[in-house]
PDB file of N, CA and C in Angstrom:
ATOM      1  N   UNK A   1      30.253 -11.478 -17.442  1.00  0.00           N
ATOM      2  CA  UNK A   1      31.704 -11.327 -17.299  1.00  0.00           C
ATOM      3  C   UNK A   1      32.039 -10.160 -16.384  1.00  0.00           C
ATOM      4  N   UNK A   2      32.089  -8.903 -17.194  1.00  0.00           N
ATOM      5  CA  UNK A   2      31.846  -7.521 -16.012  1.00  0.00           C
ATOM      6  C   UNK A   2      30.452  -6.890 -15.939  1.00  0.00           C
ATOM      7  N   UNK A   3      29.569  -7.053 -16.447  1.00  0.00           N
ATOM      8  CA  UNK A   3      28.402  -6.493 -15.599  1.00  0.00           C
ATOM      9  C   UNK A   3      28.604  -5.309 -16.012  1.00  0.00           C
ATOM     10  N   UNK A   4      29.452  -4.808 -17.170  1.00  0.00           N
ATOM     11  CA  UNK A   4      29.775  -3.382 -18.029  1.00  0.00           C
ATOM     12  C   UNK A   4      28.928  -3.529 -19.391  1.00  0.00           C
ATOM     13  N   UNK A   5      29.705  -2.916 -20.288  1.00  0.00           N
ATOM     14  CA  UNK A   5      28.846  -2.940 -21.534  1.00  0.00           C
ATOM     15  C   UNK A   5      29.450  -3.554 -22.833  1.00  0.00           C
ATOM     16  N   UNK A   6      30.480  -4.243 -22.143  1.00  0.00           N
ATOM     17  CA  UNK A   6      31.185  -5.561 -23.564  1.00  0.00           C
ATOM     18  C   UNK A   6      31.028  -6.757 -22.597  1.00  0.00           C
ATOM     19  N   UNK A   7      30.539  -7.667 -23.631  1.00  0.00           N
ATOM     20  CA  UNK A   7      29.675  -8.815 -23.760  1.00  0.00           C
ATOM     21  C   UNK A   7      31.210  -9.609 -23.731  1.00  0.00           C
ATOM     22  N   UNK A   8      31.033 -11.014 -22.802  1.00  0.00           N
ATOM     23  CA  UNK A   8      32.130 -11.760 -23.548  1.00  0.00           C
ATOM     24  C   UNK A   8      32.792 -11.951 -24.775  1.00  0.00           C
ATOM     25  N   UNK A   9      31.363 -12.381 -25.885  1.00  0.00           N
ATOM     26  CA  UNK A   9      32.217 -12.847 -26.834  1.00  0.00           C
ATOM     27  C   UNK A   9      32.682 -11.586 -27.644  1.00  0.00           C
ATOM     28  N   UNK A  10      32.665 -10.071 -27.223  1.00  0.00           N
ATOM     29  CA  UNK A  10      33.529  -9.220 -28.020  1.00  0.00           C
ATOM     30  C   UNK A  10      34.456  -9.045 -27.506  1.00  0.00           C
ATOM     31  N   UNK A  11      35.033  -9.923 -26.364  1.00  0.00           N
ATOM     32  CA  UNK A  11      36.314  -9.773 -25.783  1.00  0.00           C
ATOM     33  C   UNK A  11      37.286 -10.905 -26.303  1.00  0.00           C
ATOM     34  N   UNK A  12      36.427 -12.039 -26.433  1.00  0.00           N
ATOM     35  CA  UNK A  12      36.892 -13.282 -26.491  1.00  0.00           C
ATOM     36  C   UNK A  12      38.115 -13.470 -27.912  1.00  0.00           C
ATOM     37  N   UNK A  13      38.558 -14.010 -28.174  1.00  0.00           N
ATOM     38  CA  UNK A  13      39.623 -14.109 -29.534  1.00  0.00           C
ATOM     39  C   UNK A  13      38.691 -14.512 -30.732  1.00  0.00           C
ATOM     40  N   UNK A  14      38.557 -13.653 -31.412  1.00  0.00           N
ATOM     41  CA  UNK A  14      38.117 -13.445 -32.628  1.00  0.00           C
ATOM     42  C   UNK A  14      38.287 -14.636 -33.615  1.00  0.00           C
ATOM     43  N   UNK A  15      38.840 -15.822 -33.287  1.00  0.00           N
ATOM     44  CA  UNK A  15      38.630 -17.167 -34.173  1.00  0.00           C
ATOM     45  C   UNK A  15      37.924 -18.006 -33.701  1.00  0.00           C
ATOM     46  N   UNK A  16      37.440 -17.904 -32.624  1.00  0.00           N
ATOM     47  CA  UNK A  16      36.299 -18.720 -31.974  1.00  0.00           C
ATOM     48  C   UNK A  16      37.050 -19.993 -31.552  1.00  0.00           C
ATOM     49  N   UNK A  17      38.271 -19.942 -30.812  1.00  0.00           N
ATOM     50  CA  UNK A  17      39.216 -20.782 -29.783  1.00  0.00           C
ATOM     51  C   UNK A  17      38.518 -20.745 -28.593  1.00  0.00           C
ATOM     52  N   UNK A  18      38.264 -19.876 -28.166  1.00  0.00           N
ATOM     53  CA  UNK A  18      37.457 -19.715 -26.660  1.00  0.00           C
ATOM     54  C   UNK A  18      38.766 -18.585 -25.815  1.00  0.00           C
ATOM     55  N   UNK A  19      39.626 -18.494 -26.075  1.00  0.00           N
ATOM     56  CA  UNK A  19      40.662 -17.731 -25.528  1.00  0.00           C
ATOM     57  C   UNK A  19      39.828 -16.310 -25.056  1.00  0.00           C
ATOM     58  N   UNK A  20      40.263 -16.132 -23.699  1.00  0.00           N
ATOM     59  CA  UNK A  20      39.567 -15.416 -23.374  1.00  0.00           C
ATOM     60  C   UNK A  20      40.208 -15.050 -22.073  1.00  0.00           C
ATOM     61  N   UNK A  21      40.780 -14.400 -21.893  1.00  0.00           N
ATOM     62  CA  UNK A  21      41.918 -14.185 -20.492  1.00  0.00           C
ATOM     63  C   UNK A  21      42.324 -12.502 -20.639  1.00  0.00           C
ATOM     64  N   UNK A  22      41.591 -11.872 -20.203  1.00  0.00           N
ATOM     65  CA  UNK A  22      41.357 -10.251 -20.948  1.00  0.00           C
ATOM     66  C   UNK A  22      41.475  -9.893 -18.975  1.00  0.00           C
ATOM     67  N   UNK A  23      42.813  -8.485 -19.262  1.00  0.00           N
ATOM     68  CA  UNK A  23      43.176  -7.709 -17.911  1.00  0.00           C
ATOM     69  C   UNK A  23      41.546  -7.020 -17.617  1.00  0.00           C
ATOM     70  N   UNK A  24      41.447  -7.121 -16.494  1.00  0.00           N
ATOM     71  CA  UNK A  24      40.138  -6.488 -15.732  1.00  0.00           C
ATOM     72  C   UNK A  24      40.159  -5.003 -15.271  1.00  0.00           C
ATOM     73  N   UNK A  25      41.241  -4.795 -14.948  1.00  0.00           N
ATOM     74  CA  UNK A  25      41.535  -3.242 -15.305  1.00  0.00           C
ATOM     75  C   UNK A  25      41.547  -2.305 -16.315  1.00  0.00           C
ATOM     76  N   UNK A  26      41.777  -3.139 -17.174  1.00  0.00           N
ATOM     77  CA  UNK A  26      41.922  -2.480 -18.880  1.00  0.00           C
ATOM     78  C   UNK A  26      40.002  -2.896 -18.963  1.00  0.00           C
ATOM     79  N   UNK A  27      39.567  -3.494 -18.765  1.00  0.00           N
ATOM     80  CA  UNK A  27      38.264  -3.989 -19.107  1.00  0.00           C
ATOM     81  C   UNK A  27      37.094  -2.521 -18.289  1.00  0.00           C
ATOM     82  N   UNK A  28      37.736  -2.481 -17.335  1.00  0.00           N
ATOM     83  CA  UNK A  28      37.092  -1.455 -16.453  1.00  0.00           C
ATOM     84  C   UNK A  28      36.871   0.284 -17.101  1.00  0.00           C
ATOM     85  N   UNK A  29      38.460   0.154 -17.269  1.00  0.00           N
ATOM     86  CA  UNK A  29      38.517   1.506 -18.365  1.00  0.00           C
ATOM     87  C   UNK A  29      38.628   1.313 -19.285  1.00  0.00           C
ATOM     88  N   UNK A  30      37.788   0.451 -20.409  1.00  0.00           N
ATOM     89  CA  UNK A  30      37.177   0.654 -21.422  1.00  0.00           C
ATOM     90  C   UNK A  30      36.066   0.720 -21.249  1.00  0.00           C
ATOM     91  N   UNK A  31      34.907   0.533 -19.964  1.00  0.00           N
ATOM     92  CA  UNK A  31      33.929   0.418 -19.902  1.00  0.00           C
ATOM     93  C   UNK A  31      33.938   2.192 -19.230  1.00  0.00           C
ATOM     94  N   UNK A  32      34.751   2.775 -18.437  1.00  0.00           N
ATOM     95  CA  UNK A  32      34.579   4.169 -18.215  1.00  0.00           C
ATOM     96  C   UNK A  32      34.427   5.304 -19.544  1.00  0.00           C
ATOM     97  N   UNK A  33      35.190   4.734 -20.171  1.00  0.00           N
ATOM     98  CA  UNK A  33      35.721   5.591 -21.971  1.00  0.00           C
ATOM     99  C   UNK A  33      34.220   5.554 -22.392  1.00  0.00           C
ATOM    100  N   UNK A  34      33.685   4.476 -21.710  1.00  0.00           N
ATOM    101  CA  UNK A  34      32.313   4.643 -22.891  1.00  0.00           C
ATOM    102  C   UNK A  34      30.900   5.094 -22.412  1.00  0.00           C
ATOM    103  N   UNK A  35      31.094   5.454 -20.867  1.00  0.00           N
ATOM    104  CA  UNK A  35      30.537   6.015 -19.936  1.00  0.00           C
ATOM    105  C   UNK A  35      30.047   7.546 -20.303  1.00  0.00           C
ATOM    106  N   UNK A  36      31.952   7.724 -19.932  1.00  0.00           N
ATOM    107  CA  UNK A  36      32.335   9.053 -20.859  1.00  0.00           C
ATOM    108  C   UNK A  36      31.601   9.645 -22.000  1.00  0.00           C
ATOM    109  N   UNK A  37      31.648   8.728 -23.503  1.00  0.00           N
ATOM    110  CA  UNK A  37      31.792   8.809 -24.584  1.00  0.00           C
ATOM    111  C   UNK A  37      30.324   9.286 -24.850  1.00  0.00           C
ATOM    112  N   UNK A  38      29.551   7.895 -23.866  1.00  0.00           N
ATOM    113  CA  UNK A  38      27.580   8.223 -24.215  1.00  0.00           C
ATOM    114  C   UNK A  38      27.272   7.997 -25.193  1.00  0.00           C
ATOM    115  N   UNK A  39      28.045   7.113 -26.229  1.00  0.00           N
ATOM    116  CA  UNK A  39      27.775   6.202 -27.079  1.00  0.00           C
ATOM    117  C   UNK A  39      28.395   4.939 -27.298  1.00  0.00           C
ATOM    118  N   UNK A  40      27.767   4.224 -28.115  1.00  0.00           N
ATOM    119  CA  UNK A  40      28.894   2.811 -28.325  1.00  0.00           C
ATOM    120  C   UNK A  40      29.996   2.571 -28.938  1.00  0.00           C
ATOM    121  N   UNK A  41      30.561   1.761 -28.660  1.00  0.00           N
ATOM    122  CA  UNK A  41      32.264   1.585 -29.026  1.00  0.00           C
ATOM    123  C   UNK A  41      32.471   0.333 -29.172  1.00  0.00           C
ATOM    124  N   UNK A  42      33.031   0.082 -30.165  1.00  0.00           N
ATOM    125  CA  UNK A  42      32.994  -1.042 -31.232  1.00  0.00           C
ATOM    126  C   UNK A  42      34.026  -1.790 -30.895  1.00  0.00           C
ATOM    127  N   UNK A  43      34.807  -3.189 -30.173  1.00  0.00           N
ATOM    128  CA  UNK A  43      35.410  -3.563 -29.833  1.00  0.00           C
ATOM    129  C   UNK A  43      35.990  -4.556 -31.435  1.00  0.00           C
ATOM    130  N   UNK A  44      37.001  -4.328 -32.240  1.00  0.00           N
ATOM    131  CA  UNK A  44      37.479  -4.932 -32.894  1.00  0.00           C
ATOM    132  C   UNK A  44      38.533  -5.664 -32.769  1.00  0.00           C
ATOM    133  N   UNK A  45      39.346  -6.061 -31.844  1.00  0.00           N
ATOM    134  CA  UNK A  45      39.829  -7.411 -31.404  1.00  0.00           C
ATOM    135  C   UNK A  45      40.595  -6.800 -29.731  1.00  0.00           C
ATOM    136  N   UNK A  46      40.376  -8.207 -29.274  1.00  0.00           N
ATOM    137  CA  UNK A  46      40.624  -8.122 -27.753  1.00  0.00           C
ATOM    138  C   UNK A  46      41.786  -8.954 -27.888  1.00  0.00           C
ATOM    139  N   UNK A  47      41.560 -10.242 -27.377  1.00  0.00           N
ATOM    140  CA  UNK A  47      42.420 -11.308 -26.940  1.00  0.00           C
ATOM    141  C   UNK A  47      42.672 -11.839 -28.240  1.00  0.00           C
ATOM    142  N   UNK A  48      43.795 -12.243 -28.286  1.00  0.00           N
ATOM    143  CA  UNK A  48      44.138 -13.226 -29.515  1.00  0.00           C
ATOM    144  C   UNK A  48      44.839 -14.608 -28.756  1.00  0.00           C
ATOM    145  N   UNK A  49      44.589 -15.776 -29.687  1.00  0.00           N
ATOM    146  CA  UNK A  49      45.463 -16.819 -29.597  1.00  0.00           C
ATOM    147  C   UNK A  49      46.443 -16.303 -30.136  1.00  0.00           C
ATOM    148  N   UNK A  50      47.730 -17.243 -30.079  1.00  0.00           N
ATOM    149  CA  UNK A  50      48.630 -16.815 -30.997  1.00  0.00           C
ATOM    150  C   UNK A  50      48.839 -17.136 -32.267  1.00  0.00           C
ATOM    151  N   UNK A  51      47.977 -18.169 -32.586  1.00  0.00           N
ATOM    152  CA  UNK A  51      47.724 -18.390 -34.245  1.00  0.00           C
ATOM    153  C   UNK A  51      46.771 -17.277 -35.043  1.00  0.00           C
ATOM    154  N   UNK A  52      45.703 -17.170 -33.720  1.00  0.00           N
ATOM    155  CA  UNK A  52      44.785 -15.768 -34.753  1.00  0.00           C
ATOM    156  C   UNK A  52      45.526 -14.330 -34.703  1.00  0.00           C
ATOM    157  N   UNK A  53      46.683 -14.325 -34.098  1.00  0.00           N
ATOM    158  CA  UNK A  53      47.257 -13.229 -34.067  1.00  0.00           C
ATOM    159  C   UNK A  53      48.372 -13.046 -34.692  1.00  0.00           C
ATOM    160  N   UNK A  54      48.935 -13.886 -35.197  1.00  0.00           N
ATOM    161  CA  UNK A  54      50.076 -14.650 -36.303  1.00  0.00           C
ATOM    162  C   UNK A  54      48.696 -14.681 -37.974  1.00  0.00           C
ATOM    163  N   UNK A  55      48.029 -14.935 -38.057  1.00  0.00           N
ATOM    164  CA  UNK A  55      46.941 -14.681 -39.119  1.00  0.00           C
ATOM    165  C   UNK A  55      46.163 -13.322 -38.938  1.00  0.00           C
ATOM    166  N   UNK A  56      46.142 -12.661 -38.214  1.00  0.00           N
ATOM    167  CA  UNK A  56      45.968 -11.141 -38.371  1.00  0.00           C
ATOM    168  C   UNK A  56      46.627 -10.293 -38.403  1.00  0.00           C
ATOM    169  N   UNK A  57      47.930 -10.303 -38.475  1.00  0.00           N
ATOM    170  CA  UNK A  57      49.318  -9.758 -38.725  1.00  0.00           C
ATOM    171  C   UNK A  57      50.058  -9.389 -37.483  1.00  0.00           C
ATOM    172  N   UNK A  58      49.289 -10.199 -36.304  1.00  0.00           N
ATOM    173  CA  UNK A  58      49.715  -8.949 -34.994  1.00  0.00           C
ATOM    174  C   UNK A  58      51.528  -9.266 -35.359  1.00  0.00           C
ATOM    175  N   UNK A  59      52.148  -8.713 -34.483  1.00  0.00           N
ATOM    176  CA  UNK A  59      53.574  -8.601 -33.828  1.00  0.00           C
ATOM    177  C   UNK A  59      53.654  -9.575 -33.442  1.00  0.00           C
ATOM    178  N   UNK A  60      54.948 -10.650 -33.310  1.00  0.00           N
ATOM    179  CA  UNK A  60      54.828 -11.660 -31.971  1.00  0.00           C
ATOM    180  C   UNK A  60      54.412 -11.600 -30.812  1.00  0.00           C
ATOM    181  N   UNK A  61      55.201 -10.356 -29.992  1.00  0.00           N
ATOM    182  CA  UNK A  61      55.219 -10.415 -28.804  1.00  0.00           C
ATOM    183  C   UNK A  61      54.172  -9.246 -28.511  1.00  0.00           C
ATOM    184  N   UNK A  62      52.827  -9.276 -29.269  1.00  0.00           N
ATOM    185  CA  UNK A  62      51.484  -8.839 -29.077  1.00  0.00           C
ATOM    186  C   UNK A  62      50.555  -8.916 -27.748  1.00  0.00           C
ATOM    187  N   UNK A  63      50.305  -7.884 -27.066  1.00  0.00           N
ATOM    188  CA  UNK A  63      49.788  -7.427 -25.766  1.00  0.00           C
ATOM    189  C   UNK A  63      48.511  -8.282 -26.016  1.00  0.00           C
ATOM    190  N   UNK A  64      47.796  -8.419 -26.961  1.00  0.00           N
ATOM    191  CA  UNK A  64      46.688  -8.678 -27.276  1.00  0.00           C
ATOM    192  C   UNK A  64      46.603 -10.170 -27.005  1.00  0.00           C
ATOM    193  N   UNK A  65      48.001 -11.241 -27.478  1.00  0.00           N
ATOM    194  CA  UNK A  65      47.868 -12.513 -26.660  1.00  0.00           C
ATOM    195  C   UNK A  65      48.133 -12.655 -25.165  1.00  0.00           C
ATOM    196  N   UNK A  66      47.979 -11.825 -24.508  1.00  0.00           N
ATOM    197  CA  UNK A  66      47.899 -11.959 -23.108  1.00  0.00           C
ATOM    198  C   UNK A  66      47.063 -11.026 -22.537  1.00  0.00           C
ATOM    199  N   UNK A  67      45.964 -10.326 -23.049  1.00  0.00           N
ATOM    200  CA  UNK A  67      44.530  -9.980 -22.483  1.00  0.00           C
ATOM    201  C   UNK A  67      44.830  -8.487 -22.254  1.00  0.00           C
ATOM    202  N   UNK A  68      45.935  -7.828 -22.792  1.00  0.00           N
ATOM    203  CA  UNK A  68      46.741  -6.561 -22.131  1.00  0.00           C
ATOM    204  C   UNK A  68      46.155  -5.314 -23.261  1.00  0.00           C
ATOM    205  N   UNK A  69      45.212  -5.606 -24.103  1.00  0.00           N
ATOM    206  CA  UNK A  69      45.386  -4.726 -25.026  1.00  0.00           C
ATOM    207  C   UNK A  69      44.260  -5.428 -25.876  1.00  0.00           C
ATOM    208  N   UNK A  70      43.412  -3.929 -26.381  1.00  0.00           N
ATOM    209  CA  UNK A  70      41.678  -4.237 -26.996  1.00  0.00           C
ATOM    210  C   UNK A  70      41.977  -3.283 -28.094  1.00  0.00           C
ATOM    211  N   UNK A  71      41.539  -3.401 -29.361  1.00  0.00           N
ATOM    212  CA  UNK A  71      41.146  -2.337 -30.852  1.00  0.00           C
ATOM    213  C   UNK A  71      39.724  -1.842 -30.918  1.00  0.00           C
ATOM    214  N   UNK A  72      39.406  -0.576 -30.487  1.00  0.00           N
ATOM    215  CA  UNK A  72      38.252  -0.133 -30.917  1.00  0.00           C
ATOM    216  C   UNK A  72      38.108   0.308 -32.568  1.00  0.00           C
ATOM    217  N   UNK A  73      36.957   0.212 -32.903  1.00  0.00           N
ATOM    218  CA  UNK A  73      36.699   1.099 -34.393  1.00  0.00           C
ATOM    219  C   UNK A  73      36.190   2.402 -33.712  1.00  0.00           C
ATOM    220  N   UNK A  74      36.625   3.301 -35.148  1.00  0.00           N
ATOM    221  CA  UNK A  74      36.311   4.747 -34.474  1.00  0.00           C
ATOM    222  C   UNK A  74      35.734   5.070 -35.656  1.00  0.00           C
ATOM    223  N   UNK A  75      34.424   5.529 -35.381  1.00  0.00           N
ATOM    224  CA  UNK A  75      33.655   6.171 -36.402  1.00  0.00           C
ATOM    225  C   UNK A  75      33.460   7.326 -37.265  1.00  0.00           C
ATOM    226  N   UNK A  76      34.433   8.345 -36.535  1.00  0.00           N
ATOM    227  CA  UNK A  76      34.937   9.617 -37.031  1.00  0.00           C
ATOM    228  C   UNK A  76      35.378  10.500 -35.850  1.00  0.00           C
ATOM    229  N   UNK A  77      35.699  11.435 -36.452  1.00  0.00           N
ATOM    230  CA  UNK A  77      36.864  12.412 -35.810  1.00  0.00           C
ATOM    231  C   UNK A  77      36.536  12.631 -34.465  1.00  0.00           C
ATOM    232  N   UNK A  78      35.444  13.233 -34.118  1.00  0.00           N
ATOM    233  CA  UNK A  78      35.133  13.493 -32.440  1.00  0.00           C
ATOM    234  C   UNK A  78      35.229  12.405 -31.434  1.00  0.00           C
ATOM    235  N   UNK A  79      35.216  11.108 -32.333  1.00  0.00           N
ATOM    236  CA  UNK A  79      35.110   9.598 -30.782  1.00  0.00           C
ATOM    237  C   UNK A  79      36.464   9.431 -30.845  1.00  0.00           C
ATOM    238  N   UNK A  80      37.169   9.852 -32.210  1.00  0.00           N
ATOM    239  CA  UNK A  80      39.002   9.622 -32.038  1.00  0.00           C
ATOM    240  C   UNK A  80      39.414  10.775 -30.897  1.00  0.00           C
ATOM    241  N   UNK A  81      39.245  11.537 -31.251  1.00  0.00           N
ATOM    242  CA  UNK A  81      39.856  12.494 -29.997  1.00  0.00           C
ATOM    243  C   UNK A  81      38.776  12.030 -28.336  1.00  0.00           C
ATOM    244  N   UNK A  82      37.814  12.284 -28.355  1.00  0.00           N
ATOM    245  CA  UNK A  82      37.296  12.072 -26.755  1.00  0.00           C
ATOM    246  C   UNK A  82      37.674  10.693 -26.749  1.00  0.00           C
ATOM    247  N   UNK A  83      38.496   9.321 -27.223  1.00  0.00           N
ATOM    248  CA  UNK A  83      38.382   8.387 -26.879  1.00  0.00           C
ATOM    249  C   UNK A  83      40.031   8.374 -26.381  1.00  0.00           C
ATOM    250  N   UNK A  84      40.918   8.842 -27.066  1.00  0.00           N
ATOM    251  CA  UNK A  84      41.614   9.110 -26.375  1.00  0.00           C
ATOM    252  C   UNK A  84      41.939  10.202 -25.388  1.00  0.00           C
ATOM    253  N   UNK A  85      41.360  11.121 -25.276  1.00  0.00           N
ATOM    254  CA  UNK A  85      41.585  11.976 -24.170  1.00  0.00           C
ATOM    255  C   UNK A  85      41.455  11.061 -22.858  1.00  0.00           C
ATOM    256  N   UNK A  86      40.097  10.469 -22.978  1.00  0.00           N
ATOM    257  CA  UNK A  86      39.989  10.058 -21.777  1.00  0.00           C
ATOM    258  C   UNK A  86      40.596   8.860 -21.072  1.00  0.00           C
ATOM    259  N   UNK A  87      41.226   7.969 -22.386  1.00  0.00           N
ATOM    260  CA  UNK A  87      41.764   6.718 -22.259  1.00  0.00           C
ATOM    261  C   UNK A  87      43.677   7.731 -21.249  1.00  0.00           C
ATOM    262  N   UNK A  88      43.503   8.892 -22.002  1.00  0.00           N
ATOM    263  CA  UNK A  88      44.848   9.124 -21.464  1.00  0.00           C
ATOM    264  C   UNK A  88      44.686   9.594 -19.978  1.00  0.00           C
ATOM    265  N   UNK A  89      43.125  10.209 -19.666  1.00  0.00           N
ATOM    266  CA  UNK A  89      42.517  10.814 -18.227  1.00  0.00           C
ATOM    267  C   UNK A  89      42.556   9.721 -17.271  1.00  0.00           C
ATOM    268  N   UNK A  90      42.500   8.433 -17.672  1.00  0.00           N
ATOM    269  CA  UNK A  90      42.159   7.154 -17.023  1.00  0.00           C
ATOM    270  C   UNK A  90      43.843   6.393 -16.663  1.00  0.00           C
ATOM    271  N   UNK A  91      44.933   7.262 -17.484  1.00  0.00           N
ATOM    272  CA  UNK A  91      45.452   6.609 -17.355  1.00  0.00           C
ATOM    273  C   UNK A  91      46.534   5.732 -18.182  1.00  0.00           C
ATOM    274  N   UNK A  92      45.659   5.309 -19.536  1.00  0.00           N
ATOM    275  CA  UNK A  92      46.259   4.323 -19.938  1.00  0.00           C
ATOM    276  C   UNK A  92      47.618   5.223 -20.697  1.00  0.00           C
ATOM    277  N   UNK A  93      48.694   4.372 -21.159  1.00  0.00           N
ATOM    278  CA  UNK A  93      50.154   5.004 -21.318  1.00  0.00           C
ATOM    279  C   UNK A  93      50.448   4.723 -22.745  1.00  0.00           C
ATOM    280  N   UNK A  94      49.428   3.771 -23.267  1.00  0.00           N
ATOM    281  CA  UNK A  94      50.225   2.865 -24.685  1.00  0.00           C
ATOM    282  C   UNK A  94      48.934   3.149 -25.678  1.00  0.00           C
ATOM    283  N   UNK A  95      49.158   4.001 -26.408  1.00  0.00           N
ATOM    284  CA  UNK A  95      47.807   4.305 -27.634  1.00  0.00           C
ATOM    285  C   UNK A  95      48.031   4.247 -28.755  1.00  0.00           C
ATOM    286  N   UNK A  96      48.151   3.259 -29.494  1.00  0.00           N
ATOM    287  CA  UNK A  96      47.937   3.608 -31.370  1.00  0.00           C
ATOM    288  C   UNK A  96      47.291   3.642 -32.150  1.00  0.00           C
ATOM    289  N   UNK A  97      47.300   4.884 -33.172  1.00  0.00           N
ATOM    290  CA  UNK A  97      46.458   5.147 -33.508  1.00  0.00           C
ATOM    291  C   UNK A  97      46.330   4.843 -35.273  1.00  0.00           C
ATOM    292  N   UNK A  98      45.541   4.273 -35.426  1.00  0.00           N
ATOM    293  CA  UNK A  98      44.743   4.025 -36.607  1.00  0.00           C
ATOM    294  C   UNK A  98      43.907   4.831 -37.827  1.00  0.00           C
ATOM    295  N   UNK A  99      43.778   4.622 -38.919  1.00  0.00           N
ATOM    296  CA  UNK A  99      42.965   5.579 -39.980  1.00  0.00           C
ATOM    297  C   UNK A  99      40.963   5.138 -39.394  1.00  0.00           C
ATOM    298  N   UNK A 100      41.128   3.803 -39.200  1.00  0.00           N
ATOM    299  CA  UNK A 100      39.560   3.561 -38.848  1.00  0.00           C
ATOM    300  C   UNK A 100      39.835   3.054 -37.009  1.00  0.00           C
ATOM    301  N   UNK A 101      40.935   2.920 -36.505  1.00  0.00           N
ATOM    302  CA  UNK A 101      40.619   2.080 -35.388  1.00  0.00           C
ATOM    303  C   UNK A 101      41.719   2.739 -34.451  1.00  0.00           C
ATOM    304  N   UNK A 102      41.694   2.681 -32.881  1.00  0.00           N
ATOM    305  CA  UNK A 102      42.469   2.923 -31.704  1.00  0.00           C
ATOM    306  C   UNK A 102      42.494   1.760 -30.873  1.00  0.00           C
ATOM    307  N   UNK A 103      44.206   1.521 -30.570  1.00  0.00           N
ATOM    308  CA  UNK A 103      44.718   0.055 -29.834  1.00  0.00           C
ATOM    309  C   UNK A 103      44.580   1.550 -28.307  1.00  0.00           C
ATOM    310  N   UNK A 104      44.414   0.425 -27.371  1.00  0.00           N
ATOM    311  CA  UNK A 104      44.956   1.373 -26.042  1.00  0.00           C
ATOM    312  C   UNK A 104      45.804  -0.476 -25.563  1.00  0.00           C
ATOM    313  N   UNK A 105      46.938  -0.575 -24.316  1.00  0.00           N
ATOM    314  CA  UNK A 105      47.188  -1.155 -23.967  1.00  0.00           C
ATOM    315  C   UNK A 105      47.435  -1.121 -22.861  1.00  0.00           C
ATOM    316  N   UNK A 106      47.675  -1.750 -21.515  1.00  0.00           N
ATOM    317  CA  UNK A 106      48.401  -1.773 -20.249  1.00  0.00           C
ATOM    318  C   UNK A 106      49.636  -3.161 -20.294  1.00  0.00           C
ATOM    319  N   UNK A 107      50.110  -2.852 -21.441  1.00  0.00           N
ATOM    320  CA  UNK A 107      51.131  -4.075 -20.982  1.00  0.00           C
ATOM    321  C   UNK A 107      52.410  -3.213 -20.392  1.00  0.00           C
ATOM    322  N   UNK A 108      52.467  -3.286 -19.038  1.00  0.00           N
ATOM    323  CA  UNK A 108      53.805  -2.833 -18.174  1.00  0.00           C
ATOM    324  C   UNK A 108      55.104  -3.158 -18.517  1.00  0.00           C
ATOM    325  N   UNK A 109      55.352  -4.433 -19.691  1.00  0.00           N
ATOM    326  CA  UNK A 109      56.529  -4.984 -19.842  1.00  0.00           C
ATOM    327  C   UNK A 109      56.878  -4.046 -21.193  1.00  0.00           C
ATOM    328  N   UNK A 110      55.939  -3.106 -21.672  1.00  0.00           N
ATOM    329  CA  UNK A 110      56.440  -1.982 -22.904  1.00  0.00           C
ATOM    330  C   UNK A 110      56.709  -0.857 -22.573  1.00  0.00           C
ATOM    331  N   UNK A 111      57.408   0.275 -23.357  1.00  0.00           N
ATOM    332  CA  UNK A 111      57.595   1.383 -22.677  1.00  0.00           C
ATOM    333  C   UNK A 111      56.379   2.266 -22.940  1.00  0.00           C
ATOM    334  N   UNK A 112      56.278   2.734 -21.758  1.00  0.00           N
ATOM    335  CA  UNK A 112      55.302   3.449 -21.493  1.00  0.00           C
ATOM    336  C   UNK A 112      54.991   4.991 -21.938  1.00  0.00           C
ATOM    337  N   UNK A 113      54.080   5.996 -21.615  1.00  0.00           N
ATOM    338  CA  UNK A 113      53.500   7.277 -22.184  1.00  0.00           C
ATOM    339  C   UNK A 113      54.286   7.435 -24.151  1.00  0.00           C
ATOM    340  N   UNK A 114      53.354   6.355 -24.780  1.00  0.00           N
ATOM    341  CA  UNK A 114      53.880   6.440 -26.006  1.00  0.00           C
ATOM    342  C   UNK A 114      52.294   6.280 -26.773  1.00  0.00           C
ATOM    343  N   UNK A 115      52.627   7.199 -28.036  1.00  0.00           N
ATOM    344  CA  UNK A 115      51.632   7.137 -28.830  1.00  0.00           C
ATOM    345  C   UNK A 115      52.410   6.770 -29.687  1.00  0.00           C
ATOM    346  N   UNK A 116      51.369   5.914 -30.680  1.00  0.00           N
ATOM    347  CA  UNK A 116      52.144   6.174 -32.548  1.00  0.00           C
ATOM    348  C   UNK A 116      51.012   5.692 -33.492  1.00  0.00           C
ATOM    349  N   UNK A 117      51.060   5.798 -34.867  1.00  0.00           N
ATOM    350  CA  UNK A 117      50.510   5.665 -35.691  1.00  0.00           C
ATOM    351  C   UNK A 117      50.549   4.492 -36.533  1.00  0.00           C
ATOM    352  N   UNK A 118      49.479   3.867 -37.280  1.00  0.00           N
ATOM    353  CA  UNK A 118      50.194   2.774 -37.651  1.00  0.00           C
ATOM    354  C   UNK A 118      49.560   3.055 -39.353  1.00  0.00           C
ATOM    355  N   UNK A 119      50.711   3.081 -39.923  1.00  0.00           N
ATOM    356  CA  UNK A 119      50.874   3.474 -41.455  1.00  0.00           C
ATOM    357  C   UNK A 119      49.607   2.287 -42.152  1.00  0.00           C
TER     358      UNK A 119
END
């Protein structure tokens, strides 16, 4: 797919649809973050259909059904902070943050340089 260090099917939609239409820019700098990082990074959902994303609670109008937006797991405190530092060094504008996991996004149609938390 990229010749980086996520494999298709951890990009692919997590119900095994085949959906698989993931931004290549966002793909690029997640593959720099982990360059960076010098360890592995756990891709917990990429692309969604919109039924697996309607059954995983996403939002409707979820970045994640249009390839704009990936969930890493974060293993503890030091990969939460260097994963976003650098996701913010690279660029990206849209970060939420999680008790076990970090969304980053490039969807341009949201407002941008925003963090938040998700209860």
């Amino acid at each position: 797919m990229n010749g980086g260090y996520f494999k298709e099917s951890e990009i692919a939609c997590g119900c095994g649809c085949g959906f698989n239409v993931f931004d290549g820019g966002l793909l690029g700098k997640l593959d720099r973050i982990r360059e960076y990082l010098g360890r592995p990074v756990t891709v917990t959902s990429a692309c969604r259909c919109a039924r697996h994303n309607k059954a995983v609670g996403g939002v409707a109008d979820s970045s994640h059904t249009r390839g704009l937006a990936v969930d890493v797991a974060v293993p503890d405190d030091a990969f939460r902070y260097w994963f976003i530092a650098y996701a913010w060094v690279l660029g990206i504008k849209r970060i939420g943050v999680g008790r076990n996991f970090i969304h980053i996004d490039v969807d341009a149609t949201k407002p941008q340089g925003v963090m938040w938390v998700y209860a």
